[in-house]
Protein backbone atom coordinates (compact mmCIF):
# COMPACT_ATOMS: atom_id res chain seq x y z
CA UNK A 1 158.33 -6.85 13.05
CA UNK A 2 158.26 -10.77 13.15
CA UNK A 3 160.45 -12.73 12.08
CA UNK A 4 158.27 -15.96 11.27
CA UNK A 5 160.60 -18.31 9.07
CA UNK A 6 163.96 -19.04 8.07
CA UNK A 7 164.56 -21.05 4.81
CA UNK A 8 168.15 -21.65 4.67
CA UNK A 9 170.00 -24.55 2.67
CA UNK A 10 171.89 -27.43 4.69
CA UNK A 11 174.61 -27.16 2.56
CA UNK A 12 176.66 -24.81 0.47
CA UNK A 13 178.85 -25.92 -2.12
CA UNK A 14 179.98 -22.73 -4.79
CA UNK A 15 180.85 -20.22 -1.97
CA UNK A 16 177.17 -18.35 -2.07
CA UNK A 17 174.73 -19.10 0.60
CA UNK A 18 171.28 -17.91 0.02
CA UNK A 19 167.99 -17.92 2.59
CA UNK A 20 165.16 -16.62 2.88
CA UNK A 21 163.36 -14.78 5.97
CA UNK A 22 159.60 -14.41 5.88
CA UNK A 23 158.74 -11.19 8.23
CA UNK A 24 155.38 -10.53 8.98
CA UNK A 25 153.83 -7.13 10.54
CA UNK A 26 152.80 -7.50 13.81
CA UNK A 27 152.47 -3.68 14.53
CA UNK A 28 150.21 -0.89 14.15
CA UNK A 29 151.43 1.04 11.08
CA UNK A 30 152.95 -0.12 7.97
CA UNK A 31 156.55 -1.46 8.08
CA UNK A 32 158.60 0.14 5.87
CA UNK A 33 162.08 -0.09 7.05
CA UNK A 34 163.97 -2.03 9.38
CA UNK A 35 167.66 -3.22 10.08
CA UNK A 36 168.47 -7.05 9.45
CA UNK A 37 171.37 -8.17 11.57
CA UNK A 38 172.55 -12.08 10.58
CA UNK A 39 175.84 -14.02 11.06
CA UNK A 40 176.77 -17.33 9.36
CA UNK A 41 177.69 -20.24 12.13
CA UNK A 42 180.11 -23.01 11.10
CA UNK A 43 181.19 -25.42 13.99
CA UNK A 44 179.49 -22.97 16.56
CA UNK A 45 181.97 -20.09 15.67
CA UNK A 46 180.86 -16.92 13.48
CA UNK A 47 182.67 -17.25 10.12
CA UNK A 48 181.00 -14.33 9.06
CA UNK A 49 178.89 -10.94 10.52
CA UNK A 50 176.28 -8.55 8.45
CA UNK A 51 173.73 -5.67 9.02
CA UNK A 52 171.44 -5.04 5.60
CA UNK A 53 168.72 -2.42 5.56
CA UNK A 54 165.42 -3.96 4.64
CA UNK A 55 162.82 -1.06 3.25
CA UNK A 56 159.74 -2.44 1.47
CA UNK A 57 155.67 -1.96 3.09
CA UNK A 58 154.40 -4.54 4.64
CA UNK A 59 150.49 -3.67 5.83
CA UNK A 60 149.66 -4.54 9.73
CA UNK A 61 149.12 -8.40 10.07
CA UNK A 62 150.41 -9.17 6.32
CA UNK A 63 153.77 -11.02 5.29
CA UNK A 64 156.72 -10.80 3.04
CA UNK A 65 159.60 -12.20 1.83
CA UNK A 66 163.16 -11.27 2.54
CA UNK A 67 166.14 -12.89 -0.04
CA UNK A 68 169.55 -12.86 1.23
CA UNK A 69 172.96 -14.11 -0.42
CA UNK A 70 175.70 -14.21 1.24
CA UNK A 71 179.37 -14.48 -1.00
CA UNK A 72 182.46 -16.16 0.18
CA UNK A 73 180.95 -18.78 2.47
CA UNK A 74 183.40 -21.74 2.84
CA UNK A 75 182.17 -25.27 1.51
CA UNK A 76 180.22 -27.16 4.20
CA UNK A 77 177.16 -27.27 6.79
CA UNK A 78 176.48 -23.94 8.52
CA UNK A 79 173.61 -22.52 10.48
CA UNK A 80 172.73 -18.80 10.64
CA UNK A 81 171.14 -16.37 13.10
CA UNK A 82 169.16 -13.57 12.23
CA UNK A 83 167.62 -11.12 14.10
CA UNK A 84 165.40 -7.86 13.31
CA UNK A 85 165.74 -4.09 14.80
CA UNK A 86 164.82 -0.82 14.70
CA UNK A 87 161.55 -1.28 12.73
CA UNK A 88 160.45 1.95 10.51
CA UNK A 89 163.26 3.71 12.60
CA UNK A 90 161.83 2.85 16.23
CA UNK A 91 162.62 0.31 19.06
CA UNK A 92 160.61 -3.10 18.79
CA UNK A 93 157.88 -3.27 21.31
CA UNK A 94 158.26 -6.84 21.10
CA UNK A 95 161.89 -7.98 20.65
CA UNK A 96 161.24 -11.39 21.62
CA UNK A 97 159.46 -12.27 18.20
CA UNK A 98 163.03 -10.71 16.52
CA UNK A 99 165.17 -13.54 16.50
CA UNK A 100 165.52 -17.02 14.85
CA UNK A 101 168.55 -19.12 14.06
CA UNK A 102 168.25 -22.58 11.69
């Protein structure tokens, strides 16, 4: 699994923060599951921690987006790290291409 883009707001102002990941296949098989670990940065310090499970099928070299929303963020600028694991149940090849933070 890639994770190609993050679209994440600067700002949040009514205590939800929303982004979007766009994930692309870069294995052999069809992706169907996969663990999405992210935290929320404020100031450099974690305000906040999560794991989802992603499920969905993504065909080898196709793309697809991932919506997130987070609850109780606290007003202000933030930046968030995400990074992918365990795709359809296995270790990543390729954990390099797992990780993006904006």
């Amino acid at each position: 699994a890639l994770l190609v883009d993050i679209d994440v707001p600067s700002r949040n102002c009514d205590s939800r923060a929303a982004f979007d990941l766009i994930i692309e296949n870069g294995g052999t098989q069809n992706l169907t599951s996969m663990e999405v670990h992210y935290q929320l940065l404020a100031d450099g310090e974690v305000i906040q921690a999560h794991n989802v499970q992603w499920t969905g099928n993504i065909a080898r070299g196709e793309r697809d987006l991932f919506s997130i929303v987070v609850e109780n963020v606290p007003p202000g600028a933030y930046h968030i790290a995400v990074t992918l694991k365990l795709p359809n149940g296995m270790p990543d090849a390729r954990m390099s291409n797992n990780f993006l933070s904006g």
